[in-house]
PDB file of N, CA and C in Angstrom:
ATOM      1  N   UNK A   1      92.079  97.936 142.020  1.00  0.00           N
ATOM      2  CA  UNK A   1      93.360  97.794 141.363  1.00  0.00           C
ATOM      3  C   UNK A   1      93.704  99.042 140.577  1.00  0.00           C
ATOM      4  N   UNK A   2      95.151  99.421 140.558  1.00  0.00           N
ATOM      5  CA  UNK A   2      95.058 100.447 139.663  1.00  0.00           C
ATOM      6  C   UNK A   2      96.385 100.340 138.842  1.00  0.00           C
ATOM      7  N   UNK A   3      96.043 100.656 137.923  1.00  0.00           N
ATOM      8  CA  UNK A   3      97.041 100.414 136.489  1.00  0.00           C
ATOM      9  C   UNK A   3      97.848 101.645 136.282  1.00  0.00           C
ATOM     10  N   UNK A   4      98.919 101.574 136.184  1.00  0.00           N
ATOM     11  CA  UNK A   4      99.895 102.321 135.578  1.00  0.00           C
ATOM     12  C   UNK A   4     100.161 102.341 133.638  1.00  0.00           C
ATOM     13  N   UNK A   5      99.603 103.312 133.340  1.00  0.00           N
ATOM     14  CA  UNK A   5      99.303 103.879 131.867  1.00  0.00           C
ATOM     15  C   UNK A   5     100.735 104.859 131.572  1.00  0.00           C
ATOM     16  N   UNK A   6     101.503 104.229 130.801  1.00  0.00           N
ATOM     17  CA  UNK A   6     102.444 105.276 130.199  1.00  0.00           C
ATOM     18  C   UNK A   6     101.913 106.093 129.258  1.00  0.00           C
ATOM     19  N   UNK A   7     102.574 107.456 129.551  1.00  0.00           N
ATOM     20  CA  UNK A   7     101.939 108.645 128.968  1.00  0.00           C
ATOM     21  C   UNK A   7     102.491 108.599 127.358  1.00  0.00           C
ATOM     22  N   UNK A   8     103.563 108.101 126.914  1.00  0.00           N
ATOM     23  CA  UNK A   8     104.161 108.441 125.615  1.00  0.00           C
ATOM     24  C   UNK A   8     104.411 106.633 125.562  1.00  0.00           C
ATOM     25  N   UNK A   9     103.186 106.587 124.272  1.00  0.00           N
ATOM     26  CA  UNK A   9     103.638 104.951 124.382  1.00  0.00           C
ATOM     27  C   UNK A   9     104.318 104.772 122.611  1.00  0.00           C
ATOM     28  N   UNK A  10     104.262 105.830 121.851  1.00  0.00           N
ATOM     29  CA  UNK A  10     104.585 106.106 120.669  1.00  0.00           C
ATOM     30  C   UNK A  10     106.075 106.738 120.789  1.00  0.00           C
ATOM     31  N   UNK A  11     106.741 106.735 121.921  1.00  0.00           N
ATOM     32  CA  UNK A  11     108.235 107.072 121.898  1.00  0.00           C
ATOM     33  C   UNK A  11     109.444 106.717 121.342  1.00  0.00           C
ATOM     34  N   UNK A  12     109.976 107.333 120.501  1.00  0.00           N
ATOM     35  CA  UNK A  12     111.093 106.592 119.522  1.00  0.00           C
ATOM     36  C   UNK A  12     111.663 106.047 120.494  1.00  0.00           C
ATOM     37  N   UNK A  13     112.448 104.842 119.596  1.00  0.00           N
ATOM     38  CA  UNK A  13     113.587 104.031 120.395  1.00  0.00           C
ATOM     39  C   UNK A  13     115.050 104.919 120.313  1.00  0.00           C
ATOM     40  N   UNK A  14     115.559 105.431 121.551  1.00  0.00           N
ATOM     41  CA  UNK A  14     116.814 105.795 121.181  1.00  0.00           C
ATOM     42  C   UNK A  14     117.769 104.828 121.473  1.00  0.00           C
ATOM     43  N   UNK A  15     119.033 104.944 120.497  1.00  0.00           N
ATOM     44  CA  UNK A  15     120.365 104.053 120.423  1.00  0.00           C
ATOM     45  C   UNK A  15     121.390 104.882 121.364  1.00  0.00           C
ATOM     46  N   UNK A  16     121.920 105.930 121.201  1.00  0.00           N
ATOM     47  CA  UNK A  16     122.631 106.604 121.822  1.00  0.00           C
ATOM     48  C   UNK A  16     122.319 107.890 122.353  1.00  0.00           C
ATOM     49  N   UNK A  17     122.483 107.964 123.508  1.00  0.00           N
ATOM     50  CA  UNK A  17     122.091 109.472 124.115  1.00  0.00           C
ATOM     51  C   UNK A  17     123.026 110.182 124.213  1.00  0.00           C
ATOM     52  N   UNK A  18     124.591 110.499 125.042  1.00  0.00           N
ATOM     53  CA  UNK A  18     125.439 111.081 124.732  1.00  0.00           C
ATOM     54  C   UNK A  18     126.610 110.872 123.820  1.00  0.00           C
ATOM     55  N   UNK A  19     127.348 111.376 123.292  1.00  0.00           N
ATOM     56  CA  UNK A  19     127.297 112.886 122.905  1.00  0.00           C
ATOM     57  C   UNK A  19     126.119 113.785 122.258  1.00  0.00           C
ATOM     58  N   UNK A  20     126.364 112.095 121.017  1.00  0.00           N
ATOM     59  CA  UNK A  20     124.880 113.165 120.650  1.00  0.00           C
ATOM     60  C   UNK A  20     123.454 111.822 120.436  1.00  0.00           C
ATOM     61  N   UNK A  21     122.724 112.500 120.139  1.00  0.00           N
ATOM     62  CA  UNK A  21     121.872 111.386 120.385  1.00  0.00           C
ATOM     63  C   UNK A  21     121.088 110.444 119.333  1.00  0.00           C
ATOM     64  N   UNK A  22     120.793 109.527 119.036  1.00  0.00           N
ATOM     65  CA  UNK A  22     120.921 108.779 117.669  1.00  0.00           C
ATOM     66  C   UNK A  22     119.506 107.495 118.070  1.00  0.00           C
ATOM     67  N   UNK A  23     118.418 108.214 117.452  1.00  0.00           N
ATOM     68  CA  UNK A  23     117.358 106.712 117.486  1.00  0.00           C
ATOM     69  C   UNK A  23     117.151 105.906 116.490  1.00  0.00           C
ATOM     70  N   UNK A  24     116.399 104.938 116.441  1.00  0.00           N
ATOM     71  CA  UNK A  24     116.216 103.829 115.507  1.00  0.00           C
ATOM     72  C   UNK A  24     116.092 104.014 114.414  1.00  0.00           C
ATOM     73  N   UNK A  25     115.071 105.296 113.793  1.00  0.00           N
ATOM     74  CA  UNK A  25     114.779 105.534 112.609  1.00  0.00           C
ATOM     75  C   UNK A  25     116.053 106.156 111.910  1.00  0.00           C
ATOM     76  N   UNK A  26     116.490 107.194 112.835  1.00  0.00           N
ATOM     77  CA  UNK A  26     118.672 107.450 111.819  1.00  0.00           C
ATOM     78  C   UNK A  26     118.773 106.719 111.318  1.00  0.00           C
ATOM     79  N   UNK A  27     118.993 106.070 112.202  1.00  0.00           N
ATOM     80  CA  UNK A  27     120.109 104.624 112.378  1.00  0.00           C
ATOM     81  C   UNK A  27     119.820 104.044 111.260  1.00  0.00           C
ATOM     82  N   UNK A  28     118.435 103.260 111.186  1.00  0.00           N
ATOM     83  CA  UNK A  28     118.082 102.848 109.693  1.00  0.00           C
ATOM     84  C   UNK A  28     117.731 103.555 108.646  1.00  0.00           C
ATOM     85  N   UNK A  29     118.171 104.965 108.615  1.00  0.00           N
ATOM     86  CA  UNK A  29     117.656 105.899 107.505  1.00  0.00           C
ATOM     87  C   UNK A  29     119.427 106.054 106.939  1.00  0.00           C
ATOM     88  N   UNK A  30     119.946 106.320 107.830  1.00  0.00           N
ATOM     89  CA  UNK A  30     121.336 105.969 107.445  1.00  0.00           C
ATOM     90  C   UNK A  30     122.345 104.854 107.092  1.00  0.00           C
ATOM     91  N   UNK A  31     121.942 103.825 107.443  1.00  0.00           N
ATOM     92  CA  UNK A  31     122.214 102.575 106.749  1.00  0.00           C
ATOM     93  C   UNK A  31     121.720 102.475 105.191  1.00  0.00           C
ATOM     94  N   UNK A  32     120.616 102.622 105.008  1.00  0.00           N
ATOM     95  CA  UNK A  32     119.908 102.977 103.684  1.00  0.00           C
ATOM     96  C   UNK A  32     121.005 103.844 102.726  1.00  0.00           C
ATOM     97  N   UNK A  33     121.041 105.459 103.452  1.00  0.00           N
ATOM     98  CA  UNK A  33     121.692 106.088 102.811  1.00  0.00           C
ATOM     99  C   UNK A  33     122.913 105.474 102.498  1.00  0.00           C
ATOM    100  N   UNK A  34     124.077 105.231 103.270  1.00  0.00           N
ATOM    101  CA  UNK A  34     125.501 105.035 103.216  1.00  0.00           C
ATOM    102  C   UNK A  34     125.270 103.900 102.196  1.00  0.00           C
ATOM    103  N   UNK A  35     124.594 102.374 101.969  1.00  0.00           N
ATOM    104  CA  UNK A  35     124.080 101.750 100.858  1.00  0.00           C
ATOM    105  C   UNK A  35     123.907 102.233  99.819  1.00  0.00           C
ATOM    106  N   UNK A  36     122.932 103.108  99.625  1.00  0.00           N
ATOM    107  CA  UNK A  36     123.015 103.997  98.201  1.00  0.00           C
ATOM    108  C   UNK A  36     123.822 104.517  97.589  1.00  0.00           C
ATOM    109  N   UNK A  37     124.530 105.374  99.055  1.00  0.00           N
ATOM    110  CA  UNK A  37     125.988 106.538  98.260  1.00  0.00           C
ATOM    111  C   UNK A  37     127.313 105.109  97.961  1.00  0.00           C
ATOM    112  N   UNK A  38     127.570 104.016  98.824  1.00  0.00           N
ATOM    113  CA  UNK A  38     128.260 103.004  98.255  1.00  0.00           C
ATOM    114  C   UNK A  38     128.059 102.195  96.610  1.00  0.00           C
ATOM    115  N   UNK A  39     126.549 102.451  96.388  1.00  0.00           N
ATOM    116  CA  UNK A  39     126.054 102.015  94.977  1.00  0.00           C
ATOM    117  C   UNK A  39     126.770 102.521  94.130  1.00  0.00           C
ATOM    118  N   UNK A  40     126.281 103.797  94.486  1.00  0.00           N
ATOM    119  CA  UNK A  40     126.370 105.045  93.153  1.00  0.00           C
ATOM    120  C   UNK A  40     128.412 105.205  93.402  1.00  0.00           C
ATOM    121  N   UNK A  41     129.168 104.460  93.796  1.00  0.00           N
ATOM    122  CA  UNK A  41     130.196 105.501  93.834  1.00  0.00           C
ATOM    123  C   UNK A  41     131.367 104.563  93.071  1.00  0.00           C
ATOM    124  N   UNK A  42     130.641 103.845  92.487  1.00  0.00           N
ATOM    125  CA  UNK A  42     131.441 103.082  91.013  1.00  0.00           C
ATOM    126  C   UNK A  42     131.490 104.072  89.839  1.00  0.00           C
ATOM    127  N   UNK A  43     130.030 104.815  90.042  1.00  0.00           N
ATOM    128  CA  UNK A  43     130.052 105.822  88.891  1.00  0.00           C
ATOM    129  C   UNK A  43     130.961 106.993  88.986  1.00  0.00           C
ATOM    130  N   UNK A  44     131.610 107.030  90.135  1.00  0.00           N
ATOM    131  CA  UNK A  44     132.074 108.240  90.631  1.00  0.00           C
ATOM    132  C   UNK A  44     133.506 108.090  90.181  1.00  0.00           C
ATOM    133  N   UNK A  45     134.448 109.244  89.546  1.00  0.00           N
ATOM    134  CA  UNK A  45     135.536 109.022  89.256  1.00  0.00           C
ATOM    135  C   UNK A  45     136.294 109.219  90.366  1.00  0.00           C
ATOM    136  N   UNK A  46     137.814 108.660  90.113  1.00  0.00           N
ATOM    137  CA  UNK A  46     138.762 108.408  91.405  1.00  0.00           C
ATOM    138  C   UNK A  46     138.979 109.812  91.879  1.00  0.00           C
ATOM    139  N   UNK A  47     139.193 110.803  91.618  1.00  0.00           N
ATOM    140  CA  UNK A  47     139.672 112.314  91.405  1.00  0.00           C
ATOM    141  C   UNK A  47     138.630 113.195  92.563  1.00  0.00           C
ATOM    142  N   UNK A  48     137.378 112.156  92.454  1.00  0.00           N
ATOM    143  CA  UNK A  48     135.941 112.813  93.076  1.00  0.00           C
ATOM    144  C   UNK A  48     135.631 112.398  93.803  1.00  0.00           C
ATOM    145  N   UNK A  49     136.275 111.150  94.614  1.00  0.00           N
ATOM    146  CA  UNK A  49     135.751 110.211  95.757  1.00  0.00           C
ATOM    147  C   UNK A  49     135.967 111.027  97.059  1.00  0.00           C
ATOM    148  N   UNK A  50     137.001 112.071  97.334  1.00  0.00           N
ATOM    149  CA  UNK A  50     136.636 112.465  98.693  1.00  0.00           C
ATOM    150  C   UNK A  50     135.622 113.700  98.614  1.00  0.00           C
ATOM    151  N   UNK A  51     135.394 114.616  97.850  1.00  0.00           N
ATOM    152  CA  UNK A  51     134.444 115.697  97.561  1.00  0.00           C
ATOM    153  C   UNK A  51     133.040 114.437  97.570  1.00  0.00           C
ATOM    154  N   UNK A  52     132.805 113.691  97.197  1.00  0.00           N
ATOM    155  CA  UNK A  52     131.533 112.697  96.959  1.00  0.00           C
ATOM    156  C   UNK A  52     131.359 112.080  98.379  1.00  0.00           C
ATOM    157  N   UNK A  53     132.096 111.715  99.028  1.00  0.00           N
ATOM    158  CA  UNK A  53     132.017 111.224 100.355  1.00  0.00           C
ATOM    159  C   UNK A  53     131.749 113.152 101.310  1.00  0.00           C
ATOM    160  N   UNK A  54     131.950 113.743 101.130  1.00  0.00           N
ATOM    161  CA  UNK A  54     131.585 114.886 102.019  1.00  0.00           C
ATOM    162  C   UNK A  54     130.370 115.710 101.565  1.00  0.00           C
ATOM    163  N   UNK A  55     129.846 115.226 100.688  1.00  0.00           N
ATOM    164  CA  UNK A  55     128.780 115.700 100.182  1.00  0.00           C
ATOM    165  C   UNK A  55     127.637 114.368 100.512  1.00  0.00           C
ATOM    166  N   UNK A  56     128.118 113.464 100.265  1.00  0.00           N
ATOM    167  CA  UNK A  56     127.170 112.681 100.846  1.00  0.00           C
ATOM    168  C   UNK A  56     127.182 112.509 102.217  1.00  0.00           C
ATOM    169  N   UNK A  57     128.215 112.411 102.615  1.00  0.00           N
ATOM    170  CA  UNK A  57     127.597 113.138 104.889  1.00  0.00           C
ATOM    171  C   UNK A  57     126.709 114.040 104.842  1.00  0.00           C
ATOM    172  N   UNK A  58     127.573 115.675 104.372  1.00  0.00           N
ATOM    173  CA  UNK A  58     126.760 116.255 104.738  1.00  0.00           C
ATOM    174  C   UNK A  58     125.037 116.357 104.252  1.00  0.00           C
ATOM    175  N   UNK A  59     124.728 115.193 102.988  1.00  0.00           N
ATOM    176  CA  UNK A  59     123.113 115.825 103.000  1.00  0.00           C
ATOM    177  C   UNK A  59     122.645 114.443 103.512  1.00  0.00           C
ATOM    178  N   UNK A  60     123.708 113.208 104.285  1.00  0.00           N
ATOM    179  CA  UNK A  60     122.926 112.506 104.870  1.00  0.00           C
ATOM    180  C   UNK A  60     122.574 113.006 106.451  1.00  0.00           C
ATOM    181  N   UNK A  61     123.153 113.820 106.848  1.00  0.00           N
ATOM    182  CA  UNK A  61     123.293 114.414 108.291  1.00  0.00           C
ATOM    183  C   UNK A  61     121.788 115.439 108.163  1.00  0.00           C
ATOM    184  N   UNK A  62     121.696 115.928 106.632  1.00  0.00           N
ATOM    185  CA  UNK A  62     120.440 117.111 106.368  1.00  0.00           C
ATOM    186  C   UNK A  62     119.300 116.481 106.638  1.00  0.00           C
ATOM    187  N   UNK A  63     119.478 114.805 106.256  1.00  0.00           N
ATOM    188  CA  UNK A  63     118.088 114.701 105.678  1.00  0.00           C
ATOM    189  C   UNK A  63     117.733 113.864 107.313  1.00  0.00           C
ATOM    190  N   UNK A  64     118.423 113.537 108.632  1.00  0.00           N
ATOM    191  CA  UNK A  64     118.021 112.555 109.646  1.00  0.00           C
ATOM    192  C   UNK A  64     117.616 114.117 110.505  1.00  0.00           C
ATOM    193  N   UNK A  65     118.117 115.512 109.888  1.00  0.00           N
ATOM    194  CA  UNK A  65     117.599 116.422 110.992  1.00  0.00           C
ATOM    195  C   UNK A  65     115.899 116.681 110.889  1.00  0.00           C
ATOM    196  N   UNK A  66     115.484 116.727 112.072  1.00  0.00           N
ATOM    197  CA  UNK A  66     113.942 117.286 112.359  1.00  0.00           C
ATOM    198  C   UNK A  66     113.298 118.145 111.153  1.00  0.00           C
ATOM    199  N   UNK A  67     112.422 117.708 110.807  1.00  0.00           N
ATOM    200  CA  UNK A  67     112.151 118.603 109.431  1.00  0.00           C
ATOM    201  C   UNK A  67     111.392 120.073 110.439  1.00  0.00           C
ATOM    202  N   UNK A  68     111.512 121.466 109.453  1.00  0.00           N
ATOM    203  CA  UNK A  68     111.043 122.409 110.323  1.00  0.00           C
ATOM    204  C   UNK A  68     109.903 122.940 110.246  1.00  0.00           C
ATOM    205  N   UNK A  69     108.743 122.589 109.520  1.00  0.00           N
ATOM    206  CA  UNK A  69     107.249 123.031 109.392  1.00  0.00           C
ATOM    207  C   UNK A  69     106.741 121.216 110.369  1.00  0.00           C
ATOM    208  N   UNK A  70     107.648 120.519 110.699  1.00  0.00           N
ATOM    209  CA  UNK A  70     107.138 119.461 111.526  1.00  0.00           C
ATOM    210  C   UNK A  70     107.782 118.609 112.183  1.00  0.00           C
ATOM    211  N   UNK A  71     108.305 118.930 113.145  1.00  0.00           N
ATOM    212  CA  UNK A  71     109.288 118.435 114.241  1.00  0.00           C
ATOM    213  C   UNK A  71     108.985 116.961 114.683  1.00  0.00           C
ATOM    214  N   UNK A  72     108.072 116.540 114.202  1.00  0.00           N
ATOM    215  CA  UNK A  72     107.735 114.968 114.311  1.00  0.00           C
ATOM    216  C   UNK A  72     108.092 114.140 113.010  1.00  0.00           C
ATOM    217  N   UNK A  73     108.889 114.931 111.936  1.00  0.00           N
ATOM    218  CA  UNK A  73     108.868 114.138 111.254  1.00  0.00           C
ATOM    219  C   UNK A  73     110.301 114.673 110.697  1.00  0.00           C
ATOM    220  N   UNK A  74     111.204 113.845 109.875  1.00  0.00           N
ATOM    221  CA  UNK A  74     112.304 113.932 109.816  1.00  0.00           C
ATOM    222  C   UNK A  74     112.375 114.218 108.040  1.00  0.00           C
ATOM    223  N   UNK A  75     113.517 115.157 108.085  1.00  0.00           N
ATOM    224  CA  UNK A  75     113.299 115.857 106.235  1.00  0.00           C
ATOM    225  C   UNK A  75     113.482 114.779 105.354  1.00  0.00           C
ATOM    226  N   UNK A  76     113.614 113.538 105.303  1.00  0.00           N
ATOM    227  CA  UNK A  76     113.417 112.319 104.406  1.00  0.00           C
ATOM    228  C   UNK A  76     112.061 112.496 104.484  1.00  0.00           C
ATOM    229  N   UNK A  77     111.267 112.472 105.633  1.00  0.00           N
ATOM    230  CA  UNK A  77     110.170 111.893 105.309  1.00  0.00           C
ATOM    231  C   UNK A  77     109.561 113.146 104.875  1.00  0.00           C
ATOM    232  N   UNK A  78     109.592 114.421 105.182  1.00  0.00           N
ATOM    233  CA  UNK A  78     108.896 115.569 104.542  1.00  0.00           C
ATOM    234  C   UNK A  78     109.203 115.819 103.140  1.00  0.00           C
ATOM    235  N   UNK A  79     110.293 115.306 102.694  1.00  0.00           N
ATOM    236  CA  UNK A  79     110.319 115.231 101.399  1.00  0.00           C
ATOM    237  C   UNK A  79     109.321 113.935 100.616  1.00  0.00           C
ATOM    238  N   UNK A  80     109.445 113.078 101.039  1.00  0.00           N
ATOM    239  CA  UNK A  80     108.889 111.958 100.496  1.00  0.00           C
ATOM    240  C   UNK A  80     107.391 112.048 100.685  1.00  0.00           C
ATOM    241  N   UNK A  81     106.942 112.871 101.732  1.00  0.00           N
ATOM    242  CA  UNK A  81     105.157 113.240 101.858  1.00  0.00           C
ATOM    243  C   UNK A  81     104.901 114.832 100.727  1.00  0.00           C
ATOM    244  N   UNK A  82     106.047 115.302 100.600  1.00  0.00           N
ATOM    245  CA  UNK A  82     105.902 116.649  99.479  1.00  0.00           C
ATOM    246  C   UNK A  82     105.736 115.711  98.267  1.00  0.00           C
ATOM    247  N   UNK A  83     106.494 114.793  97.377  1.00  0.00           N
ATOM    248  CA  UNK A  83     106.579 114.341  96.525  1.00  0.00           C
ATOM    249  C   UNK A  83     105.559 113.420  96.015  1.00  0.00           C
ATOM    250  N   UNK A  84     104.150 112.505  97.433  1.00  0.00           N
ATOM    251  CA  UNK A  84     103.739 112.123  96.886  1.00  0.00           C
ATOM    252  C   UNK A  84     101.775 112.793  97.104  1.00  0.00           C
ATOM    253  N   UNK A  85     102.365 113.956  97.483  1.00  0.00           N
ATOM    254  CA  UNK A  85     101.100 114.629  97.487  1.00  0.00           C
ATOM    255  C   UNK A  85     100.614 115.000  95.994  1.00  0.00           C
ATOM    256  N   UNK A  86      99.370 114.777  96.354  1.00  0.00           N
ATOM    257  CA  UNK A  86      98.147 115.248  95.146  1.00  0.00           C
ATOM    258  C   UNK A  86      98.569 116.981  94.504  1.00  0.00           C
ATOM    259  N   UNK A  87      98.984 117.402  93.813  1.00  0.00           N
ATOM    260  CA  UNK A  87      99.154 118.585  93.621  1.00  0.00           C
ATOM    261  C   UNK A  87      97.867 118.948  92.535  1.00  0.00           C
ATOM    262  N   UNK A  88      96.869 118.878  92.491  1.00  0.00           N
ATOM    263  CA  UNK A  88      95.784 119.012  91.939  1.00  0.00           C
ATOM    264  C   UNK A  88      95.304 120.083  92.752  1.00  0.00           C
ATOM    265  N   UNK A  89      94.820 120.800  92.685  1.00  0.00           N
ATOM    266  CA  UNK A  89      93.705 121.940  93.604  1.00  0.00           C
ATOM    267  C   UNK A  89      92.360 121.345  93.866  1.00  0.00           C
ATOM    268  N   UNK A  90      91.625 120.908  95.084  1.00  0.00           N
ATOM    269  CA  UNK A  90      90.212 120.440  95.107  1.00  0.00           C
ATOM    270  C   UNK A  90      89.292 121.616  95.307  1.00  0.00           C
ATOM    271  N   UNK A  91      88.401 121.343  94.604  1.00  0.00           N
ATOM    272  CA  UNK A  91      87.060 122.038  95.308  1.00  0.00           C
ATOM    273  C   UNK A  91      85.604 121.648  95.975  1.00  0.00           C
ATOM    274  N   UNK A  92      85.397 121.836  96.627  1.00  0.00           N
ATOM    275  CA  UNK A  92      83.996 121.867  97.007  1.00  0.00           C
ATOM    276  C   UNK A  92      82.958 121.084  96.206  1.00  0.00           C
ATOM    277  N   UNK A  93      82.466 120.420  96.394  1.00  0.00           N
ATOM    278  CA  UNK A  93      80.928 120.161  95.639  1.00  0.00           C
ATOM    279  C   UNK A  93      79.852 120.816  95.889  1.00  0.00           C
ATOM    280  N   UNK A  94      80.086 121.353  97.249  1.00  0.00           N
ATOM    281  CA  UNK A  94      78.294 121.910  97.677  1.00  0.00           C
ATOM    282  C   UNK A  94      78.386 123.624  97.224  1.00  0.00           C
ATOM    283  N   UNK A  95      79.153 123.697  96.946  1.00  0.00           N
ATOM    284  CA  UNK A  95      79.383 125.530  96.745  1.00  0.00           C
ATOM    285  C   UNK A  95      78.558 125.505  95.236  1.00  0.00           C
ATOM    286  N   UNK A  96      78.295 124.635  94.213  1.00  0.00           N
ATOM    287  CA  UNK A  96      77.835 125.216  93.059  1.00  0.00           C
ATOM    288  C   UNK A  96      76.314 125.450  93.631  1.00  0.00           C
ATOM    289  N   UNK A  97      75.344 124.832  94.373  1.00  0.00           N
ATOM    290  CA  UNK A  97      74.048 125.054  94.569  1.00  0.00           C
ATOM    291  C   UNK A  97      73.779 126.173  95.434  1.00  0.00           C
ATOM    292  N   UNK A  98      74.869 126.471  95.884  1.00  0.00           N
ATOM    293  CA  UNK A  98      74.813 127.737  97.419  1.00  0.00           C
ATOM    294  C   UNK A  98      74.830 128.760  96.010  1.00  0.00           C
ATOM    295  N   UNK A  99      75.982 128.775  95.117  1.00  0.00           N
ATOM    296  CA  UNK A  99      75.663 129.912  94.621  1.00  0.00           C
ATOM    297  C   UNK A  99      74.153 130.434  93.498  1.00  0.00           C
ATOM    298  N   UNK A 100      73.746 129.010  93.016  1.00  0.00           N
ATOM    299  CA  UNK A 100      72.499 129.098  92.315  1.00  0.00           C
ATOM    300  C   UNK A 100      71.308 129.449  93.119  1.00  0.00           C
ATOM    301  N   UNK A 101      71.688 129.393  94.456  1.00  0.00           N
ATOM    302  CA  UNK A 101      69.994 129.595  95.630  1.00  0.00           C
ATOM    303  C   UNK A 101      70.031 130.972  95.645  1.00  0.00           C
ATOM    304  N   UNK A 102      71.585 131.803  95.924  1.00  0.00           N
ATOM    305  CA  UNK A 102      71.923 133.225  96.038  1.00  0.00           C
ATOM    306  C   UNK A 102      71.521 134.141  94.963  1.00  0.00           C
ATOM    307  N   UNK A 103      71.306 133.372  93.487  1.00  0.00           N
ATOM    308  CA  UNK A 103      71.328 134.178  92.054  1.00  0.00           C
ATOM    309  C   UNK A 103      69.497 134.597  92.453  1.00  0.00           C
ATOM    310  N   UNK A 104      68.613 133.253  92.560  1.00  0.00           N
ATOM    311  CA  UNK A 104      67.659 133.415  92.262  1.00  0.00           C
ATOM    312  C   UNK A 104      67.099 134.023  93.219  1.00  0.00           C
ATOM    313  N   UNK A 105      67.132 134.434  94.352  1.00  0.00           N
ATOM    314  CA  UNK A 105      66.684 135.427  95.923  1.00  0.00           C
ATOM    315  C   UNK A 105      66.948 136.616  95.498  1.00  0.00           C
TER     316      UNK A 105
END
């Protein structure tokens, strides 16, 4: 018997392919967003609602593009893995005895 194994079984779901192309995670990264910028836009004065609506496209359009140190992951999420990284510096444990074996030789 022989089995047919798909090669990409981790493949996003896409919603729309032409014009342009739009998968699952947008889709719900942008629902999120447009929710939020609808929150916040009570606070927003009347004078500022169309400058506030074009500012919120354009950095919701920023944040569903391909992030660029990692094309698998989208700049929401490279921001949100920058923010909850350890910013501590680690070191080594075994390096203090390497250098005490080196003093006494």
């Amino acid at each position: 018997m022989t089995y047919i194994i798909p090669k990409q079984l981790k493949e996003e779901m896409k919603l729309i392919d032409r014009p342009i192309r739009l998968w699952w995670k947008d889709f719900l990264a942008l629902c999120v967003l447009l929710g939020t910028f609808l929150m916040f836009k009570t606070l927003v004065h009347s004078w500022l609602i169309v400058p506030y609506w074009i500012i919120a496209s354009v950095s919701s359009l920023f944040l569903i593009q391909p992030a660029p140190g990692n094309p698998k992951k989208r700049n929401w999420e490279a921001i949100i893995l920058y923010i909850s990284k350890d910013q501590y510096t680690h070191y080594s444990i075994n390096h203090v005895p390497d250098m005490k074996v080196k003093k006494d030789a």
